[in-house]
Structure formats: C-alpha cells, structure tokens
Protein backbone atom coordinates (compact mmCIF):
# COMPACT_ATOMS: atom_id res chain seq x y z
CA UNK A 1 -11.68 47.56 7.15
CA UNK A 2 -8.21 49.49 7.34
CA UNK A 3 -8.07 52.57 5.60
CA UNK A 4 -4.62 52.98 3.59
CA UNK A 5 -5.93 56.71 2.61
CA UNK A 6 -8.66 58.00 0.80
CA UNK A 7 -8.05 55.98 -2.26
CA UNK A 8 -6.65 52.91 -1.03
CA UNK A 9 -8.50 50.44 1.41
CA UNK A 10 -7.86 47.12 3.10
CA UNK A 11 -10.58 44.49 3.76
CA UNK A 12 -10.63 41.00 5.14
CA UNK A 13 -12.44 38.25 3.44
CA UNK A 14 -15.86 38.61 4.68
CA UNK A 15 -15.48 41.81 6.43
CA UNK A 16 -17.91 44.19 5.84
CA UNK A 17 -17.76 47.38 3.60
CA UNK A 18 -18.54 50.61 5.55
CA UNK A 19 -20.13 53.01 2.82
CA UNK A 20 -19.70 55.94 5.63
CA UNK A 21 -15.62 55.60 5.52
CA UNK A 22 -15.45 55.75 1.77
CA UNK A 23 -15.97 58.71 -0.31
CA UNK A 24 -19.34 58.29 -2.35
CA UNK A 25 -18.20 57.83 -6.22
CA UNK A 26 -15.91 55.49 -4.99
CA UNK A 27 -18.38 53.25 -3.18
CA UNK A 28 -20.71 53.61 -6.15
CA UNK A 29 -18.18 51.95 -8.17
CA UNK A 30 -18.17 48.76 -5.86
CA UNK A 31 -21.39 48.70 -5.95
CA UNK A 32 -21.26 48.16 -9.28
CA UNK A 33 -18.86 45.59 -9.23
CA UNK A 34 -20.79 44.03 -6.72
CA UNK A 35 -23.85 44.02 -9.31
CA UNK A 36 -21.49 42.28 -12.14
CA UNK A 37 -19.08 40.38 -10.21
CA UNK A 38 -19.23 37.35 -7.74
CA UNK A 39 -16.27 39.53 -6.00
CA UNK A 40 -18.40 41.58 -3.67
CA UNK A 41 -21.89 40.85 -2.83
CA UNK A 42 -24.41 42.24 -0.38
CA UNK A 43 -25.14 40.34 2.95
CA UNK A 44 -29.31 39.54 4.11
CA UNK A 45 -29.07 43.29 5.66
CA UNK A 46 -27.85 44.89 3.11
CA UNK A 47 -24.42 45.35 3.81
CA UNK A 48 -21.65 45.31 1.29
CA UNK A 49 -19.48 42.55 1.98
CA UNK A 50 -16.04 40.99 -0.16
CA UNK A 51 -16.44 37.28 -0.98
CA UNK A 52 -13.73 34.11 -1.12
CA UNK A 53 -11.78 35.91 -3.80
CA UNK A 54 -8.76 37.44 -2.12
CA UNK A 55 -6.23 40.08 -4.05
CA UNK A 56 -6.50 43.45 -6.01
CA UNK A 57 -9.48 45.99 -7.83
CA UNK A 58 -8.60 48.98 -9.03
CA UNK A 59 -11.45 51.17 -10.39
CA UNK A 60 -11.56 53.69 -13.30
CA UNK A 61 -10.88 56.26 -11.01
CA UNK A 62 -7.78 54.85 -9.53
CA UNK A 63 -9.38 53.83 -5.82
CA UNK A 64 -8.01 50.29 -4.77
CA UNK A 65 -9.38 47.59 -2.76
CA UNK A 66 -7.09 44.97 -1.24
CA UNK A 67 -9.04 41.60 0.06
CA UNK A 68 -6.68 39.81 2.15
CA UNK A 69 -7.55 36.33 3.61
CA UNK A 70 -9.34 35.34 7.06
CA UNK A 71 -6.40 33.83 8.80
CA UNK A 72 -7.46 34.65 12.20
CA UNK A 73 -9.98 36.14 14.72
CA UNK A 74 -8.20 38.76 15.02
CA UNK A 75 -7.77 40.80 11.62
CA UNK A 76 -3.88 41.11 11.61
CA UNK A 77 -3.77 42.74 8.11
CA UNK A 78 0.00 42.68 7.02
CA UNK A 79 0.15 39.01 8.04
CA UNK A 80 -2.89 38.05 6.27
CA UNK A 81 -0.82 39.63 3.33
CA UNK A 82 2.47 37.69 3.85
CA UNK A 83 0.24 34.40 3.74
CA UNK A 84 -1.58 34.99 0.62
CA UNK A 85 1.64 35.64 -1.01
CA UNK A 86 2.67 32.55 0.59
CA UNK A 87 -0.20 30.78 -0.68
CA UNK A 88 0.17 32.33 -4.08
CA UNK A 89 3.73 30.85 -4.84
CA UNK A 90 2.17 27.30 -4.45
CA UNK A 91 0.09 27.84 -7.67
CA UNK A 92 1.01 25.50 -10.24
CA UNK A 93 2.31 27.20 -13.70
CA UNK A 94 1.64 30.29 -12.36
CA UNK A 95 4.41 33.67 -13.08
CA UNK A 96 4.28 34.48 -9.46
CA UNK A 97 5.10 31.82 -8.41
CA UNK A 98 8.68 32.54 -7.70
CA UNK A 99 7.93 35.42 -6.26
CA UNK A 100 10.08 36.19 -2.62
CA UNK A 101 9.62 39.73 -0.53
CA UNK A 102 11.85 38.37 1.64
CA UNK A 103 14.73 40.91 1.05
CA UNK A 104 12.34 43.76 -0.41
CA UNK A 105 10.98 46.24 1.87
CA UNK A 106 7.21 45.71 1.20
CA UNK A 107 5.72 46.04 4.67
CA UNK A 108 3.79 49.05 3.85
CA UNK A 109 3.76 48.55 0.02
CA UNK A 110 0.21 47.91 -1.42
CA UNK A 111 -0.47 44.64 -2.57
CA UNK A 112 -0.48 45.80 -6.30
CA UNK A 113 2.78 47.39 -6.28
CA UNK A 114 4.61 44.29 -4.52
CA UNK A 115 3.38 42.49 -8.24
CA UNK A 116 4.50 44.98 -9.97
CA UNK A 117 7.90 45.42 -7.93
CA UNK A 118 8.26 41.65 -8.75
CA UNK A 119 7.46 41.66 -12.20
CA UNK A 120 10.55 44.40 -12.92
CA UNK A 121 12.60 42.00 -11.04
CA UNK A 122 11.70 39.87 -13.40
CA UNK A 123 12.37 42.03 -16.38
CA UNK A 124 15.80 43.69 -15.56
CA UNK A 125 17.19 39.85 -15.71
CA UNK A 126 15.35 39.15 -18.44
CA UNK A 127 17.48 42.83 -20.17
CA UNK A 128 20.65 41.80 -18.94
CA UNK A 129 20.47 38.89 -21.09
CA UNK A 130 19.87 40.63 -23.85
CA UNK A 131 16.35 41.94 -25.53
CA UNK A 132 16.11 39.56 -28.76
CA UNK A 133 16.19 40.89 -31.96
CA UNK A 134 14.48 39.40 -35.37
CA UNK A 135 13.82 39.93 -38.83
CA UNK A 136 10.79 41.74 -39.72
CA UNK A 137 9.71 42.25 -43.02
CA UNK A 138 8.67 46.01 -43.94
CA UNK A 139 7.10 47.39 -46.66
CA UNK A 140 8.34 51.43 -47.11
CA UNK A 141 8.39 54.06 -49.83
CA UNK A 142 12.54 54.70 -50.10
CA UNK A 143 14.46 56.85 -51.76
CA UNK A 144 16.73 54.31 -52.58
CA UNK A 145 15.99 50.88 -54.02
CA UNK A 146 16.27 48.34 -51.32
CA UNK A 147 15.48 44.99 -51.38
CA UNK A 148 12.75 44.22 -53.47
CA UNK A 149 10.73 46.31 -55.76
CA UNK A 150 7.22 45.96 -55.49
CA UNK A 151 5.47 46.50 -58.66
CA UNK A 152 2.16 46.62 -58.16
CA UNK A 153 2.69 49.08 -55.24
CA UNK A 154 5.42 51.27 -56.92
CA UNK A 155 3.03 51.94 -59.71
CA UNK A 156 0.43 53.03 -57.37
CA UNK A 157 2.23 54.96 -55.12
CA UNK A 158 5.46 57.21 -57.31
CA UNK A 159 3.55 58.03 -60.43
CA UNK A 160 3.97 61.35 -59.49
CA UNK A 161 7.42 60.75 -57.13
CA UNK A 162 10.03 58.88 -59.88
CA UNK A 163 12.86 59.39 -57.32
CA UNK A 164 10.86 57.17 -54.92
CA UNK A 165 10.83 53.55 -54.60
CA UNK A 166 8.34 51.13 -52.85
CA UNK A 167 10.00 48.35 -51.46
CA UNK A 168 10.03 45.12 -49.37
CA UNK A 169 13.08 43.94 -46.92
CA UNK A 170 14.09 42.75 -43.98
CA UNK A 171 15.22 44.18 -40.99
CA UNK A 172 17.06 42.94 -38.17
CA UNK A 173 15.05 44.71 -35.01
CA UNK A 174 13.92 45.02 -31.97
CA UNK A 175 10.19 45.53 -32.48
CA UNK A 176 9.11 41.91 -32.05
CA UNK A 177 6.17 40.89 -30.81
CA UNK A 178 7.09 39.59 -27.51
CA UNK A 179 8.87 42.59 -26.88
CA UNK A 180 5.51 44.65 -27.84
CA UNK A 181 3.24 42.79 -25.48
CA UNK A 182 6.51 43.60 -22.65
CA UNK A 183 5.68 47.36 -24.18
CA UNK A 184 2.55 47.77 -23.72
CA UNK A 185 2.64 46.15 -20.14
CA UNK A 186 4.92 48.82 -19.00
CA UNK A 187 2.54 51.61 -20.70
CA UNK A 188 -0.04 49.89 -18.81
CA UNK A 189 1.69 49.58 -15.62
CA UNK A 190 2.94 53.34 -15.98
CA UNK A 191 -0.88 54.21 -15.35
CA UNK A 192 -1.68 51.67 -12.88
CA UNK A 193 1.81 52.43 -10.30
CA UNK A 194 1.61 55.02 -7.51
CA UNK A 195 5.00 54.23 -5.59
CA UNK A 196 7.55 55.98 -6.66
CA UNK A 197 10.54 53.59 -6.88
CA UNK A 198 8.12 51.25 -9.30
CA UNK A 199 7.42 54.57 -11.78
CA UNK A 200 11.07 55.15 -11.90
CA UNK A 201 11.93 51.67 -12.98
CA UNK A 202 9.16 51.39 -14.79
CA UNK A 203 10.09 54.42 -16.82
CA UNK A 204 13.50 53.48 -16.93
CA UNK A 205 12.40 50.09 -18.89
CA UNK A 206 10.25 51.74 -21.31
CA UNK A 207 12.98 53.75 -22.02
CA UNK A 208 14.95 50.56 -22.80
CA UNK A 209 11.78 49.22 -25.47
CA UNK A 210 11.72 53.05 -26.92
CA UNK A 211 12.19 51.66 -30.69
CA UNK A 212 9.62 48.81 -30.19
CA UNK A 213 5.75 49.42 -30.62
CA UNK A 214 2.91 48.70 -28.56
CA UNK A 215 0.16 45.79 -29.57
CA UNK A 216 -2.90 47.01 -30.95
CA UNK A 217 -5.44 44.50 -29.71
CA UNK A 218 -5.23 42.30 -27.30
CA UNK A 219 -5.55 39.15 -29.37
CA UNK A 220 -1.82 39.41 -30.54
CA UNK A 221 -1.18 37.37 -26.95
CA UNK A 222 -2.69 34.58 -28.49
CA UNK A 223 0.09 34.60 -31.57
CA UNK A 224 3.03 34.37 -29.22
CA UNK A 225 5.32 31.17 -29.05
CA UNK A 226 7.98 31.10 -27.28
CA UNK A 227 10.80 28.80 -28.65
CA UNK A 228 13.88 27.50 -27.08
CA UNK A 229 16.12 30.76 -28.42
CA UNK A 230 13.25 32.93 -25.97
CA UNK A 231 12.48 30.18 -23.26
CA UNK A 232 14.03 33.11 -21.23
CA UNK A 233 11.46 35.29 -21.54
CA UNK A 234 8.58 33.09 -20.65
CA UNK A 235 7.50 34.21 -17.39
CA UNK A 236 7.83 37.80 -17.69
CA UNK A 237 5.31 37.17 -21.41
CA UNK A 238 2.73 34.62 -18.82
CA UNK A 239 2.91 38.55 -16.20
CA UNK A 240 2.25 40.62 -19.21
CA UNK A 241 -1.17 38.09 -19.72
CA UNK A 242 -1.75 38.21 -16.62
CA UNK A 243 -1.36 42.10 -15.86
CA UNK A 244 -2.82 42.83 -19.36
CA UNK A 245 -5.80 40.82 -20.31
CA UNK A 246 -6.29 39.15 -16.53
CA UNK A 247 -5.63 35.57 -17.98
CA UNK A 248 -5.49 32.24 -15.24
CA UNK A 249 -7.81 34.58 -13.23
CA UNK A 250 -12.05 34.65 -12.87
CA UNK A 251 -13.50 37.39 -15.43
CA UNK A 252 -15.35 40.18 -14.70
CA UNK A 253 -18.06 42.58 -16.64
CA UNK A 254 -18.70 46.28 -16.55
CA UNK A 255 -16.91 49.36 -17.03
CA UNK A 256 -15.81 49.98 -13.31
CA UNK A 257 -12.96 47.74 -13.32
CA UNK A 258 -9.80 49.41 -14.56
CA UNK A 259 -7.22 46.15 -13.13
CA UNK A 260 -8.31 43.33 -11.03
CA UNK A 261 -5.88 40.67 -9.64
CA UNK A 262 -8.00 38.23 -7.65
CA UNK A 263 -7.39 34.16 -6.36
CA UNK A 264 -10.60 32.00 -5.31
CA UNK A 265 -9.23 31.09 -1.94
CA UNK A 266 -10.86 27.39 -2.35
CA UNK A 267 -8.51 27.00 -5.03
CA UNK A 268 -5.08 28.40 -3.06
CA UNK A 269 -6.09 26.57 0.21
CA UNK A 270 -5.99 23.58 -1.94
CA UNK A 271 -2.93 24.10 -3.65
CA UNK A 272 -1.28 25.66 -0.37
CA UNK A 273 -2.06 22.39 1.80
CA UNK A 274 -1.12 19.84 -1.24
CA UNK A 275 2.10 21.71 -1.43
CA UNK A 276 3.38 20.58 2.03
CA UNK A 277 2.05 17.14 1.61
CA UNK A 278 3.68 16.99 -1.05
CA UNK A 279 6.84 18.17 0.11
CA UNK A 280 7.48 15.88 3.10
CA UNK A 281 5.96 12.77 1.49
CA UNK A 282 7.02 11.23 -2.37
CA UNK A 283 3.64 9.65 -2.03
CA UNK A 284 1.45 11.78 -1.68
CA UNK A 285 -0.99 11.94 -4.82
CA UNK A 286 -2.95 15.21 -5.42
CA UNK A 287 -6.06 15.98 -7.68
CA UNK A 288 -6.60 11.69 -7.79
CA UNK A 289 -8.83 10.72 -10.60
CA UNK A 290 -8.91 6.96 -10.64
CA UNK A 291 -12.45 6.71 -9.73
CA UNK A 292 -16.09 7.85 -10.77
CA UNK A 293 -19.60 7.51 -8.52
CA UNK A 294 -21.01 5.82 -11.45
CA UNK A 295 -18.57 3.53 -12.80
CA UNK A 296 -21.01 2.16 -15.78
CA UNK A 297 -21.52 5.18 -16.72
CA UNK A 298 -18.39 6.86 -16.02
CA UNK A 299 -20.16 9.44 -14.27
CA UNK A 300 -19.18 12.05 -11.69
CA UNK A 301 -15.56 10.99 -11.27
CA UNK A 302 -14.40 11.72 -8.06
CA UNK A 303 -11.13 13.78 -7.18
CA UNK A 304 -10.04 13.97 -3.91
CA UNK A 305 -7.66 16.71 -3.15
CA UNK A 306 -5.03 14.68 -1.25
CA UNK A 307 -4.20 10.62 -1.09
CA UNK A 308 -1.41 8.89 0.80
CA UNK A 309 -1.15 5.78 2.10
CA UNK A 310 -4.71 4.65 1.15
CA UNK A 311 -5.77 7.95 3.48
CA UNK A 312 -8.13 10.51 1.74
CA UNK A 313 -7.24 14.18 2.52
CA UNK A 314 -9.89 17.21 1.54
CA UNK A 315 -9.57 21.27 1.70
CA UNK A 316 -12.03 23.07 2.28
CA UNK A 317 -12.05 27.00 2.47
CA UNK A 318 -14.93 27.90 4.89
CA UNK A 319 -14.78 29.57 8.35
CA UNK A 320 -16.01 27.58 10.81
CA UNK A 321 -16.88 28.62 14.10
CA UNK A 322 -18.87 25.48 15.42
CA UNK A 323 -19.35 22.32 14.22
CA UNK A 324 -23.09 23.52 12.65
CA UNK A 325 -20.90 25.25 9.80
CA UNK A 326 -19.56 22.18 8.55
CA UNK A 327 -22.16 21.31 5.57
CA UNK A 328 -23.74 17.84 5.21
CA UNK A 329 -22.44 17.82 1.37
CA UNK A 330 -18.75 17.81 2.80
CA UNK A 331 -19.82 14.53 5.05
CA UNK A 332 -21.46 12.80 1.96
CA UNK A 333 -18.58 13.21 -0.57
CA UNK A 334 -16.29 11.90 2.09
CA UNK A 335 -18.64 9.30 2.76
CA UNK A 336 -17.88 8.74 -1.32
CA UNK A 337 -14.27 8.71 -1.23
CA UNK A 338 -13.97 6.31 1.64
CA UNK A 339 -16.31 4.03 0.10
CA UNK A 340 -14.89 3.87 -3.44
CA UNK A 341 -11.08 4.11 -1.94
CA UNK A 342 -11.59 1.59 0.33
CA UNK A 343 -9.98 4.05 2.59
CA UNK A 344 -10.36 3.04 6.44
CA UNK A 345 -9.51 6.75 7.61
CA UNK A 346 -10.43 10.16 5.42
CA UNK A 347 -10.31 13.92 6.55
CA UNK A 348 -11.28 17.02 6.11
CA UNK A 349 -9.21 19.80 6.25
CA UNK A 350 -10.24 23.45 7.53
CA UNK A 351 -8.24 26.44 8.18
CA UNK A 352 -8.10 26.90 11.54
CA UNK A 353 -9.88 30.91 12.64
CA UNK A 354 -12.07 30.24 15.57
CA UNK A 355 -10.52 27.84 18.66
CA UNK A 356 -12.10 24.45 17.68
CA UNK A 357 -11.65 20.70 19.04
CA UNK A 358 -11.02 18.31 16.01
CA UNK A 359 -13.38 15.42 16.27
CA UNK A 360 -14.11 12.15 14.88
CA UNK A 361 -16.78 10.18 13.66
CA UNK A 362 -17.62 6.73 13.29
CA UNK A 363 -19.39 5.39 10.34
CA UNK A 364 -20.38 2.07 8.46
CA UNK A 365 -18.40 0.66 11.58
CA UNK A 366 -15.29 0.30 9.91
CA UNK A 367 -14.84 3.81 8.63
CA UNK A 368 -13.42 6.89 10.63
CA UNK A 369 -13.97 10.53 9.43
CA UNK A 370 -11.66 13.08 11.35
CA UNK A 371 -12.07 17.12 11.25
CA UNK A 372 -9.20 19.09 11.44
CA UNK A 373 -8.05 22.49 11.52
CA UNK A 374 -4.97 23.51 10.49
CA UNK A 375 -3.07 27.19 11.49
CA UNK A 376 -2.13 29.39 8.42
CA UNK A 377 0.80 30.71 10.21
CA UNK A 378 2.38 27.31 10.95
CA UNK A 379 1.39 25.38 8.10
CA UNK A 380 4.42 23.41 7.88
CA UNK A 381 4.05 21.90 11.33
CA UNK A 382 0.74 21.44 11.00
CA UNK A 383 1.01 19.31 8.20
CA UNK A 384 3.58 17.15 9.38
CA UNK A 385 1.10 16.81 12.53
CA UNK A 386 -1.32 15.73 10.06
CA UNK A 387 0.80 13.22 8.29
CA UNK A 388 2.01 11.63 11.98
CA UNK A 389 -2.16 11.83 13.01
C-alpha cells in the first residue's frame, strides 16, 4: 500500500489494507464499503483486502482509494497506472476511450484527477465549437404582453396586479438540457477536484454555463438525445453519466461512497488482449456466438473470447503463481470450445506476474491445449508471439 498522504492511498489489486496506516474514520468507511460492495472484501484472517475491480472510491469525507492492477511481482505503482489507462482506452463505446496522457504531466496526478483533466479536454473543444442554443418555452408573469396570453393563468394570478400579464413564449437560450447535465457535472466535479489546475478550469467552465441551470434529478439523463445538430457533444454527455450517476460501471449501496470509478479487470483483460488481436489480424473474431452446449435446446451458448484461424483464444484475469491456480472449470470450457469448434489447437491466456513455463497438454489425442502468459508491459509483442505460436 503507498501512502499519497493522509487522505489519499494507493493499493494493488489484492494487496492488503493496513488499518494501522490509515486514520480510523477513514478505515471505518471501507469497511463499510467492504460490507456493501464486492469492491473490498476481507481475506480468511481477517484482513481487509481490494478485489478484481481496479480504479477510484472516494468517501463522504473526501479520503480516496486508488486500486491499480497486479502487473508484476514487484508493485511498481505508477506503471500499474499507465497500463490500466492503457487497458481502459480498449473499452468498446466507452468516453475514455480516447483518452492520451501522453503530453500531460500526470506522473504524480491521482488517478481521479487525470479523468477529470481529460474530461475538460474534452469540454473546452466541445466550447470552441460553440455551446448550442434552443427554444424553450417559458411561462412568466410580464409586464408587458408577450407572446401568448394565458387565460386561465392571468385570471388567477393579476386580479389584484392589472399592469401584469401571464404569458407563454419562446426563447432562444442556452439553458438546454444537455447543457444542464454538462452543469451540474462541473458543480459536481467542483466538490470532487483537489488539484489546482483542474479547480481553475473547472471554475473557469462553469463560469462559461453561468445562465444555464442545473438538473434536478438524476433521471433527466435518461431524456437526452443527441441528434446530428449535437453529435458533437456526445462524449462529453456519455462523461457526465458516467461521472454523475456511475453508468457502464458495477453499482454500489450505502452511504459511504461519495464517487466511485471502478473496471472489473476480467472484463479489461479481455477487451485489452482482443484489441491487439484484432489489430494485427482482419480475422480475428471476438465475443463468437455461433455455438451453444446444448444445441436442441439452445442452451448455454458458448462465447469464446478470441477465434482465428479455427484457433480458440481465452482471457482470463487470475494470478497465477503455479500451475495448481489454474482452475479445472477453465480446462473443461476449453475442453467445450475445442470440441464444438472443431478446433485442433485452443489457449488460454493469463497475464503474466509470477515467472512461469507455458505448457501444453494433450487431450482426446487429437486436441492440444496450450497455457500462456502474456507481459502487460509488452503486450503488443506478446501478442504477435501469440499469433506466430
């Protein structure tokens, strides 16, 4: 565990949770979160531990918890960073997934801010094109006739005030929705921010929405479409969701849990591997879901993570330190995809942590299983190695 300061911690996938290096409210709160979440959990002794979700919690009172990915024996914290971001820009329809640090200084930035730092990268393009405008109707007591009268209301409302007239019109503003829920995220983000260059900008944007409102509940979100006159400002609305309401990500209960920004690592190894594959080969297939166990039935259809050239491919997101860790369930639903595939050779993928030999094995006498272990940092090589096996 790496200690950023007294409200801002690092942890490994995994690693363990020291109670004695944090200060007791804020371990109390992940507790909690360990009680209502599958985020955190407590090992057979007892011990705090984070789980496969990798990313950002921030509690009510502001501490922050940053799990990182197991990439290596040795805990190497700001690369274990770089790769999840890595990871994260494979993610199909996903905002982030443009997102580059490459010419940011975010060495020492927390893993929240770097999100945030993109998302106003995001936004000041999104200004420069110009904030769209549209024609809201309002209802308003005037002094002045405008628009159209309404009856009903006027009667109710200027008895007493005959100078007064209550009308509806349209106006040609600002205060849209889409630029409410863009609002309300900076209002949001205001709070969340501690680095100073993101409050200024931040600030500096809310400035620039000053005559628009903020939503009221979050189920405006689901009232937004975005035609082709705002297909600009379609990523920066899919951030706001995501930064507001935590869509595309796992939910959580309790009160503890002020922001959370988390990725189930099965799912980015997945996408992270299948996005090489599919970048040196045209072939390549991913998610295939031509076949079930049961084909009567049509039950249990089978999708194998990666097929090319009649080969099946498979992630899987476990550490494995000898060849004990590797779980008979992974052999059998190999076993499955050869058989219904008719595939001659199928593998299973594993990030490589611990220094393993890749084996292997033999079965039905015409079938070959191989184990292999691929290295995080070099995952381009590695695939093509895998490609050329």
């Amino acid at each position: 565990m790496k200690k950023i300061n007294n409200k801002h911690f690092q942890v490994i996938e995994y690693e363990e949770i020291n109670k004695n290096d944090i200060d007791k409210k804020y371990f109390k709160e992940l507790e909690e979160i360990a009680q209502t979440t599958e985020f955190l959990a407590y090992s057979k002794k007892g011990i705090l531990k984070s789980q496969n979700y990798v990313g950002i919690i921030q509690t009510k009172s502001n501490f922050v918890l940053e799990i990182l990915p197991k990439i290596s024996v040795n805990n190497d914290y700001e690369e274990s960073k770089r790769i999840l971001i890595e990871m994260i820009k494979t993610l199909k329809n996903h905002p982030f997934k443009n997102i580059s640090i490459a010419n940011l200084k975010t060495d020492k930035m927390p893993l929240l801010e770097i999100f945030i730092l993109f998302f106003l990268k995001e936004l000041d393009k999104l200004v420069k094109k110009g904030i769209k405008r549209d024609y809201i109707s309002i209802q308003d007591n005037q002094k002045f006739l405008k628009g159209k009268l309404l009856i009903n209301g006027h009667i109710k409302k200027n008895l007493v005030h005959k100078e007064r007239f209550f009308v509806e019109y349209d106006e040609y503003i600002e205060d849209i929705l889409e630029n409410r829920v863009i609002k309300t995220t900076l209002k949001k983000l205001e709070k969340l921010s501690k680095v100073f260059e993101n409050q200024r900008r931040i600030r500096e944007f809310i400035f620039v929405f000053d005559g628009v409102r903020e939503i009221k509940s979050l189920s405006e979100l689901e009232k937004i479409h975005i035609d082709r006159s705002k297909k600009y400002y379609e990523n920066v609305i899919e951030m706001c969701k995501v930064f507001l309401n935590n869509k595309s990500f796992t939910p959580y209960k309790g009160k503890t849990v002020s922001f959370a920004l988390l990725f189930d690592m099965n799912k980015l190894f997945e996408s992270f591997v299948g996005y090489w594959f599919k970048k040196y080969c045209d072939k390549v297939k991913l998610q295939h879901k031509k076949y079930y166990l049961f084909d009567v039935d049509k039950k249990y259809r089978l999708i194998p993570d990666i097929v090319f050239e009649n080969k099946i491919f498979d992630t899987k997101w476990k550490i494995i330190s000898s060849f004990d860790d590797i779980s008979g369930s992974d052999f059998y639903q190999m076993f499955a995809y050869a058989k219904k595939y008719n595939s001659k050779e199928v593998a299973l993928i594993y990030p490589k942590i611990y220094e393993m030999e890749e084996k292997e094995f033999g079965f039905d006498g015409e079938y070959k299983l191989k184990v292999r272990f691929i290295d995080l940092n070099n995952c381009e090589k590695e695939i093509k190695r895998l490609i050329n096996d």
